[in-house]
C-alpha atoms as a PDB file:
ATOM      1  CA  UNK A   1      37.488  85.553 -16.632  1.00  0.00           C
ATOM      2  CA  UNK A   2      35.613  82.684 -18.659  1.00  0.00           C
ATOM      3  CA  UNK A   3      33.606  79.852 -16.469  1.00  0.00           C
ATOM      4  CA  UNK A   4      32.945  76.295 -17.277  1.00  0.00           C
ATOM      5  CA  UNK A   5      29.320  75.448 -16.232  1.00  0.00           C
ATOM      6  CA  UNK A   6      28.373  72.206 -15.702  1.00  0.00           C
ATOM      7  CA  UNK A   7      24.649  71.635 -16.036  1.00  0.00           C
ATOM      8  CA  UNK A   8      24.338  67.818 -15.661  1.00  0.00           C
ATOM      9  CA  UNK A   9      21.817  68.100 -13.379  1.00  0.00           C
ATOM     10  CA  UNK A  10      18.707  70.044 -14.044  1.00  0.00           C
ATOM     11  CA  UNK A  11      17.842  73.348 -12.581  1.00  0.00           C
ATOM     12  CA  UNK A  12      21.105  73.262 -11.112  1.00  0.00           C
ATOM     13  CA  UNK A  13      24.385  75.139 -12.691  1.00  0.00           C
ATOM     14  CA  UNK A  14      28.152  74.477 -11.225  1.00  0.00           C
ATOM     15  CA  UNK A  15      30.497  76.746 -12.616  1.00  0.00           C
ATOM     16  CA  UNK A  16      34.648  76.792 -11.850  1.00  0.00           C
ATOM     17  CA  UNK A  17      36.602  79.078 -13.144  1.00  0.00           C
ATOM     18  CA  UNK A  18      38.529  78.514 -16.246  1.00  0.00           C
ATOM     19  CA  UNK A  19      42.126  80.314 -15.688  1.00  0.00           C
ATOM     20  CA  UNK A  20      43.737  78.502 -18.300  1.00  0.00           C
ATOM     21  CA  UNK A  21      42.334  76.075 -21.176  1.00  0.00           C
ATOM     22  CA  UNK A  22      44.563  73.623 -21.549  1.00  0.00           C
ATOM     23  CA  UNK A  23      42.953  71.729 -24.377  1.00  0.00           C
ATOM     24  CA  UNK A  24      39.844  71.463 -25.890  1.00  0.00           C
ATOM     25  CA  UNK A  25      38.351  68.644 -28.675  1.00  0.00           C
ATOM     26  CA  UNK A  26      35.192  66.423 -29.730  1.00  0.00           C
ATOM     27  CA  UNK A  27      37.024  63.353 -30.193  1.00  0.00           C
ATOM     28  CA  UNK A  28      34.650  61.472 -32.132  1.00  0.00           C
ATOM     29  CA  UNK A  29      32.607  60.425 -28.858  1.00  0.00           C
ATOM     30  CA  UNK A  30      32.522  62.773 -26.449  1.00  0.00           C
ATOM     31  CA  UNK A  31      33.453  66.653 -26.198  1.00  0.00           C
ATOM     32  CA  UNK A  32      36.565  66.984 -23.944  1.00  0.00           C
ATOM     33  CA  UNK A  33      38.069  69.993 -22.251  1.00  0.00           C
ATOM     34  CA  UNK A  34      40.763  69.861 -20.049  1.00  0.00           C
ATOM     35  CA  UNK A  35      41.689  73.181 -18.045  1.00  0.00           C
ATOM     36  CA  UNK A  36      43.308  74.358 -14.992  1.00  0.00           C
ATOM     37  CA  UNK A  37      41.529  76.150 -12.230  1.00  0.00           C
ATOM     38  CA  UNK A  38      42.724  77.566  -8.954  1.00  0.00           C
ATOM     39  CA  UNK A  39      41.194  75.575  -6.659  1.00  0.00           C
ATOM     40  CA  UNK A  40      41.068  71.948  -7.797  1.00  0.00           C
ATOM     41  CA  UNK A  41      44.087  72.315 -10.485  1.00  0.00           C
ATOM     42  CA  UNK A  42      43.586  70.218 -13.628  1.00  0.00           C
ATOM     43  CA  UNK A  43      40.156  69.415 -14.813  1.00  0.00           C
ATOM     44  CA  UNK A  44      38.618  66.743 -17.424  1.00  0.00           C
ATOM     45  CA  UNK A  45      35.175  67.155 -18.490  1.00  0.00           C
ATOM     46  CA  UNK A  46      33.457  65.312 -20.769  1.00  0.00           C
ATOM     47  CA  UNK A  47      30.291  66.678 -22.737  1.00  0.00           C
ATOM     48  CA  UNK A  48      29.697  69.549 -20.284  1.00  0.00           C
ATOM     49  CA  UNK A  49      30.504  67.139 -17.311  1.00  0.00           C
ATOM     50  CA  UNK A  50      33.412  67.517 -14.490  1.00  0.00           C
ATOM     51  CA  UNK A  51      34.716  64.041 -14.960  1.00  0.00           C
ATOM     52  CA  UNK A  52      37.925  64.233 -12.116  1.00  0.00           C
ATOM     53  CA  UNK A  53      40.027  66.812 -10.384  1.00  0.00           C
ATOM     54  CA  UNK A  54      43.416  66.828  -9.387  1.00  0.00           C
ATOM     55  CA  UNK A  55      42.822  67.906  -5.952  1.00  0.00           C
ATOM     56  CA  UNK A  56      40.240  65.108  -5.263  1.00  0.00           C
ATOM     57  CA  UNK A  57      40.383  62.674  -7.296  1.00  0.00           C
ATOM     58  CA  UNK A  58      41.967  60.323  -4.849  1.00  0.00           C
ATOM     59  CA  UNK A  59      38.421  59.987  -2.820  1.00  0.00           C
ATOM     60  CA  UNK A  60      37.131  58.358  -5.811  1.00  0.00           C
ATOM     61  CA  UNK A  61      39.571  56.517  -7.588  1.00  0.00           C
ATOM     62  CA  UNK A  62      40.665  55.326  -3.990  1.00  0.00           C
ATOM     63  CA  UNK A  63      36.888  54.053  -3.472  1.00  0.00           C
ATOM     64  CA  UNK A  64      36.577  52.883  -6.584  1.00  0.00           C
ATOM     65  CA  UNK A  65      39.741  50.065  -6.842  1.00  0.00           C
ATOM     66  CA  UNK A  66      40.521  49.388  -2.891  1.00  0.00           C
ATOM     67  CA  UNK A  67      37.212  48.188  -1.079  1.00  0.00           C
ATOM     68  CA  UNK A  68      36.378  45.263  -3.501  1.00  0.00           C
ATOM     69  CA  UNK A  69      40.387  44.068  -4.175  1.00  0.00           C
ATOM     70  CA  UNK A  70      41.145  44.008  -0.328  1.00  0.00           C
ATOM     71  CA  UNK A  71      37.900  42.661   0.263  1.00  0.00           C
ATOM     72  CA  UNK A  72      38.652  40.000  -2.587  1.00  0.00           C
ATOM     73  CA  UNK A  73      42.142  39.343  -1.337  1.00  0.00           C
ATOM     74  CA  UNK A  74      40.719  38.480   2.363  1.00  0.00           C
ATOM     75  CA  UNK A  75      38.320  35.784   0.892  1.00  0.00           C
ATOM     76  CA  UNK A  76      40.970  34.519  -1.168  1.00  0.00           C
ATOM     77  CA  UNK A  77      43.443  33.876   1.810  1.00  0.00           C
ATOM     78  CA  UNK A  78      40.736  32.488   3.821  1.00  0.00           C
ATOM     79  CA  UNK A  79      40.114  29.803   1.322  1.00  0.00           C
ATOM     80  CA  UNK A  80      36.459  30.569   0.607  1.00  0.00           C
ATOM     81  CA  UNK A  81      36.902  32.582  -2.652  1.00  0.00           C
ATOM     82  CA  UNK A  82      37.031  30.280  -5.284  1.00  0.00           C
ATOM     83  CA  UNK A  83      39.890  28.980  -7.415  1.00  0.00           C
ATOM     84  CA  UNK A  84      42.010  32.088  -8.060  1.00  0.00           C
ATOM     85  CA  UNK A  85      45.207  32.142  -6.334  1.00  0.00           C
ATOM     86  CA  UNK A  86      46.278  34.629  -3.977  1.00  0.00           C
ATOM     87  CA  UNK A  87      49.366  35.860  -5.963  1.00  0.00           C
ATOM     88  CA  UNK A  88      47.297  36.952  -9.039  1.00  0.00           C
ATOM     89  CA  UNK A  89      44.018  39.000  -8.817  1.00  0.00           C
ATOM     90  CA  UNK A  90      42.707  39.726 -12.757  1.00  0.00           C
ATOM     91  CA  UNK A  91      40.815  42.981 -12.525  1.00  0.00           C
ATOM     92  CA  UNK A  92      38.772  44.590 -15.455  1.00  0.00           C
ATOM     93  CA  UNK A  93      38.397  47.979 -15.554  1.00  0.00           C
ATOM     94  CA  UNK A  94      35.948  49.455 -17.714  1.00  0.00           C
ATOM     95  CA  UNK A  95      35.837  53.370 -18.727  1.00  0.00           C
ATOM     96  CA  UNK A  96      38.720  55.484 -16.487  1.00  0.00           C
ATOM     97  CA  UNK A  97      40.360  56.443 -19.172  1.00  0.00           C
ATOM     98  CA  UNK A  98      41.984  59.223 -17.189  1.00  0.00           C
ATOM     99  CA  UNK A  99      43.888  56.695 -15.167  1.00  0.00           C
ATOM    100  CA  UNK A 100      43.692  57.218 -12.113  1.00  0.00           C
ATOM    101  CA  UNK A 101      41.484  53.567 -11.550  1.00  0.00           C
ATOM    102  CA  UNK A 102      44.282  51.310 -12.601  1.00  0.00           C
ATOM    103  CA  UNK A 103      46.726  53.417 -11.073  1.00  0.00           C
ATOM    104  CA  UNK A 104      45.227  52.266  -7.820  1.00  0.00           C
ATOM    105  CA  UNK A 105      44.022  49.427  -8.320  1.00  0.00           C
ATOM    106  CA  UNK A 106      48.195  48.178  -9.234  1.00  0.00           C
ATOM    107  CA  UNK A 107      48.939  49.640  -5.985  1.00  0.00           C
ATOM    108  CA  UNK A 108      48.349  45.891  -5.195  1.00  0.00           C
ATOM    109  CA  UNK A 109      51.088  43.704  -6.454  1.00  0.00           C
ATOM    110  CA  UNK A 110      48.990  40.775  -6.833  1.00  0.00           C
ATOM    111  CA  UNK A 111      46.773  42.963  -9.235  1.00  0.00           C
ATOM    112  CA  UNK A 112      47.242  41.980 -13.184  1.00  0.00           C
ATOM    113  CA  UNK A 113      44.732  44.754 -14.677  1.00  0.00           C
ATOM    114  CA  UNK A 114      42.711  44.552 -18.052  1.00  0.00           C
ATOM    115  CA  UNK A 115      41.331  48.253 -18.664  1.00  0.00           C
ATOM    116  CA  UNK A 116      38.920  48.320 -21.229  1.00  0.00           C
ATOM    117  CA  UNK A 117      38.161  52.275 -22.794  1.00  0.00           C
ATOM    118  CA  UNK A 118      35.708  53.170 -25.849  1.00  0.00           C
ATOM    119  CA  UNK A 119      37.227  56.670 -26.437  1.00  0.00           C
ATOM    120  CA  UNK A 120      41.612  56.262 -27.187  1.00  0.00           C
ATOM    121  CA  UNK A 121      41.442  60.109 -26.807  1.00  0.00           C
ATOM    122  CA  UNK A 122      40.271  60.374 -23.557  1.00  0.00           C
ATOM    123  CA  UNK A 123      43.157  58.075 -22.516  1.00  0.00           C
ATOM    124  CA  UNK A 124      46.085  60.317 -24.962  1.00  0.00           C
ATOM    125  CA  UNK A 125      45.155  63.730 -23.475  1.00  0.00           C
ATOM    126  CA  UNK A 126      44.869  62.318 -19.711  1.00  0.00           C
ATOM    127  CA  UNK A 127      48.446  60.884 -20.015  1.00  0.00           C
ATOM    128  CA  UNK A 128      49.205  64.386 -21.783  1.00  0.00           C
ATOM    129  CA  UNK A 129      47.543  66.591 -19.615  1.00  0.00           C
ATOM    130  CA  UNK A 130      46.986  64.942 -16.576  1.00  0.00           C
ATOM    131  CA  UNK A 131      50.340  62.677 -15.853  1.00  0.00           C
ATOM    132  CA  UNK A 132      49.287  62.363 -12.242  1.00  0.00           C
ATOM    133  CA  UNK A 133      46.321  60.833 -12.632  1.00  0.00           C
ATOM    134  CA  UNK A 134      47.661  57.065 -13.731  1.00  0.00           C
ATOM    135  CA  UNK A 135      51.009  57.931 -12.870  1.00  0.00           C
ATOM    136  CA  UNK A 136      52.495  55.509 -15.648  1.00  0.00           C
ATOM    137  CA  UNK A 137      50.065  52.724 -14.675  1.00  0.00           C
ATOM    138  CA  UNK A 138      49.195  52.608 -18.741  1.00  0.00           C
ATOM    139  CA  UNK A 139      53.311  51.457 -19.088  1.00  0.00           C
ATOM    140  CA  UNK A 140      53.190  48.744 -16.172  1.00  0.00           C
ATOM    141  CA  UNK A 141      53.517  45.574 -17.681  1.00  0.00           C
ATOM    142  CA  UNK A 142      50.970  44.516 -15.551  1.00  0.00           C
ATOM    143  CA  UNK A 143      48.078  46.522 -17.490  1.00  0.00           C
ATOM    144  CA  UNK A 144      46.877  45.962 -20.355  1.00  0.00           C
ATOM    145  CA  UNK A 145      44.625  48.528 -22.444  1.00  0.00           C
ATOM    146  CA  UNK A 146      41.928  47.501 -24.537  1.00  0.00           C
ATOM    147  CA  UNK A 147      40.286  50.070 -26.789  1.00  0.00           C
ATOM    148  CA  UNK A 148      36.979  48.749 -27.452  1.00  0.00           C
ATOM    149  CA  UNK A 149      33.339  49.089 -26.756  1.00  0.00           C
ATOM    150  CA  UNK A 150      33.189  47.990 -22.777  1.00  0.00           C
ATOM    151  CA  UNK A 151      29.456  46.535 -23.221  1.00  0.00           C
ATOM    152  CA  UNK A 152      30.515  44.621 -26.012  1.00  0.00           C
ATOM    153  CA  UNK A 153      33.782  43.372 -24.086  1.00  0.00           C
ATOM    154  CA  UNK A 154      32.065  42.092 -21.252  1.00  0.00           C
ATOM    155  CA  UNK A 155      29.691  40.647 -23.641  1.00  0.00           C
ATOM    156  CA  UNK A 156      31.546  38.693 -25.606  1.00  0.00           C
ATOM    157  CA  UNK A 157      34.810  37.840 -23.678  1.00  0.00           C
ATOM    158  CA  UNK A 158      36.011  34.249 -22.734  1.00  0.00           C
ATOM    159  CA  UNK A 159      38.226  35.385 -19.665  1.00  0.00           C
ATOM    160  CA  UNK A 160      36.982  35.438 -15.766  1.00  0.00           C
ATOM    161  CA  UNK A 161      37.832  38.314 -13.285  1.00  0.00           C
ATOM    162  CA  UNK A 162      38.454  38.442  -9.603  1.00  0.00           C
ATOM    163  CA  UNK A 163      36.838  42.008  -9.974  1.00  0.00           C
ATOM    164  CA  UNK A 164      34.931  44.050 -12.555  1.00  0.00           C
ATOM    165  CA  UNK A 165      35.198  47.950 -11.731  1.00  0.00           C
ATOM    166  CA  UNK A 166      33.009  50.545 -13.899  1.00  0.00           C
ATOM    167  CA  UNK A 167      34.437  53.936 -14.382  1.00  0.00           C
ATOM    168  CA  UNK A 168      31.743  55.219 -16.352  1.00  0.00           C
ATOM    169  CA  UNK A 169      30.310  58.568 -17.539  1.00  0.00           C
ATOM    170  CA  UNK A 170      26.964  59.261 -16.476  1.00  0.00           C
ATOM    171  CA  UNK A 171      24.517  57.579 -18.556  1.00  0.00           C
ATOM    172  CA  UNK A 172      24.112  59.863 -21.248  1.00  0.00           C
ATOM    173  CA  UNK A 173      25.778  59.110 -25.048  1.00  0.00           C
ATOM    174  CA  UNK A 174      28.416  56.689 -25.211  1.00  0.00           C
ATOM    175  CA  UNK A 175      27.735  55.889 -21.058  1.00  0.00           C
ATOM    176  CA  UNK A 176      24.422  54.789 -21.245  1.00  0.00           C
ATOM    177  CA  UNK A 177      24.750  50.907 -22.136  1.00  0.00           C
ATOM    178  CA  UNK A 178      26.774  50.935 -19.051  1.00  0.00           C
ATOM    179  CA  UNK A 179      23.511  51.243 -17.147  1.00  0.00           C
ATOM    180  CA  UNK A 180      21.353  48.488 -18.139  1.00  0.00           C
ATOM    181  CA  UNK A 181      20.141  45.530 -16.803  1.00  0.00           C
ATOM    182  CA  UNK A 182      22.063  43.038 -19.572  1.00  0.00           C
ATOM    183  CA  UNK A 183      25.057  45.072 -19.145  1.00  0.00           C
ATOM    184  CA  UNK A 184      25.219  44.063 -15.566  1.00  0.00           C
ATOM    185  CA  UNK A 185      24.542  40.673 -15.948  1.00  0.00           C
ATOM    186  CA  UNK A 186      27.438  40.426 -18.674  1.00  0.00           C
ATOM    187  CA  UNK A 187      29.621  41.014 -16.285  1.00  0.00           C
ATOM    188  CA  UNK A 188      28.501  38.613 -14.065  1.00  0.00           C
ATOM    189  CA  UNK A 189      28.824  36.521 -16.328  1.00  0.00           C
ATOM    190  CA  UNK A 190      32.987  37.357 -16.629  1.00  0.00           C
ATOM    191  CA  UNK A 191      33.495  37.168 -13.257  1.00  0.00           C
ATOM    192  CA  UNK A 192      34.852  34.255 -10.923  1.00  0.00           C
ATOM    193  CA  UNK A 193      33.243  32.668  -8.912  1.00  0.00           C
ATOM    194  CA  UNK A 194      32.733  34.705  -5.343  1.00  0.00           C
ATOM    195  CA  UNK A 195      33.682  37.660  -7.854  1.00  0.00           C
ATOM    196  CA  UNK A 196      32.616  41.572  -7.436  1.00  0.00           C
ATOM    197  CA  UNK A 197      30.947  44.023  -9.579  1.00  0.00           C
ATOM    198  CA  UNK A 198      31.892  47.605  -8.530  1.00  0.00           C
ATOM    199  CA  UNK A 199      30.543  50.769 -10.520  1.00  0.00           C
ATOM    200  CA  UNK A 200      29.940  53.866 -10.391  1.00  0.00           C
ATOM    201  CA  UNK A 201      26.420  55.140  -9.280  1.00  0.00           C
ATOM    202  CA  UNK A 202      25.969  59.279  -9.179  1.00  0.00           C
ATOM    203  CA  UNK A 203      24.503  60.894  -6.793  1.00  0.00           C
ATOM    204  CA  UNK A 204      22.093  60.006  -4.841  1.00  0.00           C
ATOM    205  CA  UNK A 205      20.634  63.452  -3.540  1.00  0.00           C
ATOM    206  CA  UNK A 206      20.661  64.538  -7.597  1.00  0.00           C
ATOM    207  CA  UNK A 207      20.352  60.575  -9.293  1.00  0.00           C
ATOM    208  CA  UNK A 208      18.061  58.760  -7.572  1.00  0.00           C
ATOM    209  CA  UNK A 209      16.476  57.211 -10.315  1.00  0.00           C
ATOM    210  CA  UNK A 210      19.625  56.047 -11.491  1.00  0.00           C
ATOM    211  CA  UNK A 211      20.733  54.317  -8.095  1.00  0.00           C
ATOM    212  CA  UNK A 212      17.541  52.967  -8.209  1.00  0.00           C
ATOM    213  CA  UNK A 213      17.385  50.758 -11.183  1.00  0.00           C
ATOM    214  CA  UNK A 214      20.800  49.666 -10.609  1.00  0.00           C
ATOM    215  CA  UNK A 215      20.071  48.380  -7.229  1.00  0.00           C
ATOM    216  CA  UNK A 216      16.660  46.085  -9.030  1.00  0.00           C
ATOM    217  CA  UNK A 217      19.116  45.160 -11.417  1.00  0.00           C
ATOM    218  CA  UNK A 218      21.557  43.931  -8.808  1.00  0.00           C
ATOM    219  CA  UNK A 219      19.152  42.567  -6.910  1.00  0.00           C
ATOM    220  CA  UNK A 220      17.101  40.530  -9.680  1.00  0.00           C
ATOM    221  CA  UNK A 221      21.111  39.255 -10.829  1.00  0.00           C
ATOM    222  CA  UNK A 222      23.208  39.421  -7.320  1.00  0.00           C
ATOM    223  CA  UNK A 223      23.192  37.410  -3.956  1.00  0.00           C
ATOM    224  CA  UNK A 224      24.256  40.761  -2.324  1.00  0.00           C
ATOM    225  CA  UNK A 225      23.570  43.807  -4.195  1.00  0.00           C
ATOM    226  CA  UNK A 226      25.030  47.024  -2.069  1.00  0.00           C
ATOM    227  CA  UNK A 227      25.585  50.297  -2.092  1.00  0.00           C
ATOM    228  CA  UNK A 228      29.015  51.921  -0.559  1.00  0.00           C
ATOM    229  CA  UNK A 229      29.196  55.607  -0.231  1.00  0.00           C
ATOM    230  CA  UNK A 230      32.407  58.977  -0.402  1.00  0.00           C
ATOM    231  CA  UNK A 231      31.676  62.292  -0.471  1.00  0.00           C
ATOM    232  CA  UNK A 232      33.921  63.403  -3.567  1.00  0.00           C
ATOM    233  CA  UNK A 233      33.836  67.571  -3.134  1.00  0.00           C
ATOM    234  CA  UNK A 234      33.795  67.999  -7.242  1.00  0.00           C
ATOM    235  CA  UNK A 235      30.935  66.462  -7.688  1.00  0.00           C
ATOM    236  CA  UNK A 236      27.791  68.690  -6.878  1.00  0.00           C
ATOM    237  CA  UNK A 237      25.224  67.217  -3.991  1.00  0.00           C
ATOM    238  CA  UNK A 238      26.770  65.215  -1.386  1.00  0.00           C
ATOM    239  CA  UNK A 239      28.030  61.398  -1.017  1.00  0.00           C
ATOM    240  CA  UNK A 240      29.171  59.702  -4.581  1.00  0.00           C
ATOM    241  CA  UNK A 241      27.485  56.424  -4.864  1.00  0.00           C
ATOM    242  CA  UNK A 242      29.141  53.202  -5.648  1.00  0.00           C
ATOM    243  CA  UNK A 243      27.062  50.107  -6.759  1.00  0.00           C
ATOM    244  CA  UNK A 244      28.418  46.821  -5.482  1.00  0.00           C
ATOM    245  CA  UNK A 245      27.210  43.410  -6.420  1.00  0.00           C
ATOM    246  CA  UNK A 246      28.127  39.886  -5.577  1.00  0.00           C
ATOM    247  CA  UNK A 247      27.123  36.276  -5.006  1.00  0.00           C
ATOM    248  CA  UNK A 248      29.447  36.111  -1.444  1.00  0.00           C
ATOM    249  CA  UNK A 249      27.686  38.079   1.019  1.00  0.00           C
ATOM    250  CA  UNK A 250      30.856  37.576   3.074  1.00  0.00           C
ATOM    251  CA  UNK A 251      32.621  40.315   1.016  1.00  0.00           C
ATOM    252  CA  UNK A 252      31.494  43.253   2.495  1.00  0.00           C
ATOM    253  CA  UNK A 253      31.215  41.864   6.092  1.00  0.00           C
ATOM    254  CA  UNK A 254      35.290  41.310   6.865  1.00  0.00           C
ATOM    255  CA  UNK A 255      35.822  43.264   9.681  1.00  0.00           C
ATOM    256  CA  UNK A 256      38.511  46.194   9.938  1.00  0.00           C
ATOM    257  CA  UNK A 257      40.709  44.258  11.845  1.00  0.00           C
ATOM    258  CA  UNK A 258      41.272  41.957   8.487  1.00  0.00           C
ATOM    259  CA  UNK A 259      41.371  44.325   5.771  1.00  0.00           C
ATOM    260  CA  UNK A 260      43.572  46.398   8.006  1.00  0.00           C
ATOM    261  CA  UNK A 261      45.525  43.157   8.109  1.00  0.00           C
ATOM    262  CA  UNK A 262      45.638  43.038   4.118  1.00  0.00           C
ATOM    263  CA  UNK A 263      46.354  47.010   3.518  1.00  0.00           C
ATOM    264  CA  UNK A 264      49.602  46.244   6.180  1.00  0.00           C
ATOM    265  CA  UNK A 265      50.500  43.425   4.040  1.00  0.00           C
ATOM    266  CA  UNK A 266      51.829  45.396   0.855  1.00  0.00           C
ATOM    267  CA  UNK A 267      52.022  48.518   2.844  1.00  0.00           C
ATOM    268  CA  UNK A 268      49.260  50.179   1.072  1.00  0.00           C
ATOM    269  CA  UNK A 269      48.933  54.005   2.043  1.00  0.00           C
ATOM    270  CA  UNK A 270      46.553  56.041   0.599  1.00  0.00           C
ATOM    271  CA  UNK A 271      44.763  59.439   1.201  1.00  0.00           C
ATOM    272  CA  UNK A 272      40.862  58.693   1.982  1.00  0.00           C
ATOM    273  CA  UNK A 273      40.703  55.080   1.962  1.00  0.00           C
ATOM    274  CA  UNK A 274      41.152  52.890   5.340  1.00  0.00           C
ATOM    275  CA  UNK A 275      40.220  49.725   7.322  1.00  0.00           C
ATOM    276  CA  UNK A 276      37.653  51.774   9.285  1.00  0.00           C
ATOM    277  CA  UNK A 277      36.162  53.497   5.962  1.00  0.00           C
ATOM    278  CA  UNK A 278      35.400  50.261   4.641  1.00  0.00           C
ATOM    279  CA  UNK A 279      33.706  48.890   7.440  1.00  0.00           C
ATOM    280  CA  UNK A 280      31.382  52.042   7.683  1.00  0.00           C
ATOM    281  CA  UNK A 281      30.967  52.904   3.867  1.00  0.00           C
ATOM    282  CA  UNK A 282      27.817  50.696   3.407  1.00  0.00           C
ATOM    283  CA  UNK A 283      26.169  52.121   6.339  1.00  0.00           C
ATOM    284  CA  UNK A 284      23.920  54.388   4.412  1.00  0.00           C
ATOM    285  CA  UNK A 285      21.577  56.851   5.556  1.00  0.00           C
ATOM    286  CA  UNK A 286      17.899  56.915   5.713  1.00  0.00           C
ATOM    287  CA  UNK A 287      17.364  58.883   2.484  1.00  0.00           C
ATOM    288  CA  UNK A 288      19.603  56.775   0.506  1.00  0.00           C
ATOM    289  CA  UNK A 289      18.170  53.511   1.831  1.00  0.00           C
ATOM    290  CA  UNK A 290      14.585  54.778   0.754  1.00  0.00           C
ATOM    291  CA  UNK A 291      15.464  54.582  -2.465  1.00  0.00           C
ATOM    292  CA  UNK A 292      16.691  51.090  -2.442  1.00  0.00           C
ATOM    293  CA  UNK A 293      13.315  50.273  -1.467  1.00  0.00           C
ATOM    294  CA  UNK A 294      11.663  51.980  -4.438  1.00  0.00           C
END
């Protein structure tokens, strides 16, 4: 039986067993495999990391889009939001390029989604390989895909976003701009007024460094930088962190009650996600909180 080990992390080894390779490339940018395995069916991995799962991929992708568009939507129909309207929320998505981001984040009718993804490969073999993962959100008229460099992007576009959502690699290679302090205030600087940064932020347990200087970059740019957590079984050492930055405080303070309101409103049902998760998501525990204080 051949094993892919994943050795992001050091001194530590993850290995799932390979019953099929489904495909295997270096696409110019990273080195992909995509295989099946019995317990969390189709895998992407990119350079020796587990990038998403079939079976679990909903946790994150879920966490990823919902919290900051519902949360968006509620400040928007209270009238303290700024000047977008309520029937069209521009989203940027930068990285996913399995998917399964936009898909969710179009769950949301209002949604009109600019996904922005360095590697056109990644994005070919997902819709390939892994159908299910965006689920023909690349063919919605409401997305558009942008193959480009997403530091650059965010850098040097003229267009404003309700939300900015990172769906980055770890930051190694091609990932690693996606990291920095300049990077992060770029996209402040494309969002709308009362707008919200959302990326993706490792593991704490395994990362700390990296949640770290994300949260004194957020903080030195940011009102209210934050921190939301998921545990996301694929991905080895407890809760997933997810950065969150904005300049309304209010965003991440609606109770249940109202984003429960604006999930009943388009009759949003999902797997993980709920009113109740997104009220206790930022509660973080002692461990995690230290390190925001580093």
């Amino acid at each position: 039986m051949d094993w892919f080990d994943e050795t992001l992390h050091d001194g530590i080894r993850q290995s799932l067993a390979v019953d099929r390779m489904l495909h295997r490339e270096h696409t110019g940018l990273h080195e992909l495999a995509i295989f099946e395995n019995r317990t969390f069916g189709r895998v992407l991995a990119l350079d020796g990391a587990i990038q998403t799962t079939e079976a679990d991929e909903y946790v994150y992708h879920e966490m990823l889009a919902h919290p900051a568009i519902l949360a968006r939507k509620a400040a928007l129909c209270s009238g303290s939001g700024g000047s977008g309207p309520e029937d069209r929320l521009d989203i940027l998505i930068v990285g996913g390029g399995d998917g399964g981001c936009l898909r969710e984040a179009l769950r949301h009718p209002e949604v009109r989604a600019t996904q922005v993804e360095i590697d056109r490969r990644v994005v070919d073999l997902a819709k390939a390989w892994l159908p299910a993962l965006s689920a023909g959100a690349f063919d919605d008229p409401r997305a558009e895909l942008v193959i480009a460099d997403g530091a650059r992007f965010v850098a040097e576009t003229g267009r404003r976003f309700d939300v900015a959502i990172v769906d980055s690699t770890d930051p190694v290679g091609p990932g690693a701009a996606l990291f920095t302090e300049d990077f992060y205030r770029n996209c402040k600087r494309c969002l709308k007024e009362g707008g919200a940064l959302v990326t993706q932020n490792g593991v704490p347990s395994l990362q700390g460094d990296e949640l770290a200087t994300s949260h004194a970059a957020f903080r030195a740019l940011f009102a209210d930088p934050a921190f939301y957590v998921a545990p996301v079984p694929t991905y080895n050492g407890g809760f997933m962190a997810f950065g969150w930055a904005t300049d309304d405080a209010g965003l991440r303070r609606w109770s249940a009650a109202t984003i429960r309101d604006r999930i009943d409103a388009i009759g949003l049902e999902t797997r993980y996600f709920n009113a109740d998760i997104f009220a206790a998501a930022f509660a973080l525990p002692n461990d995690i909180r230290s390190l925001l204080r580093a």
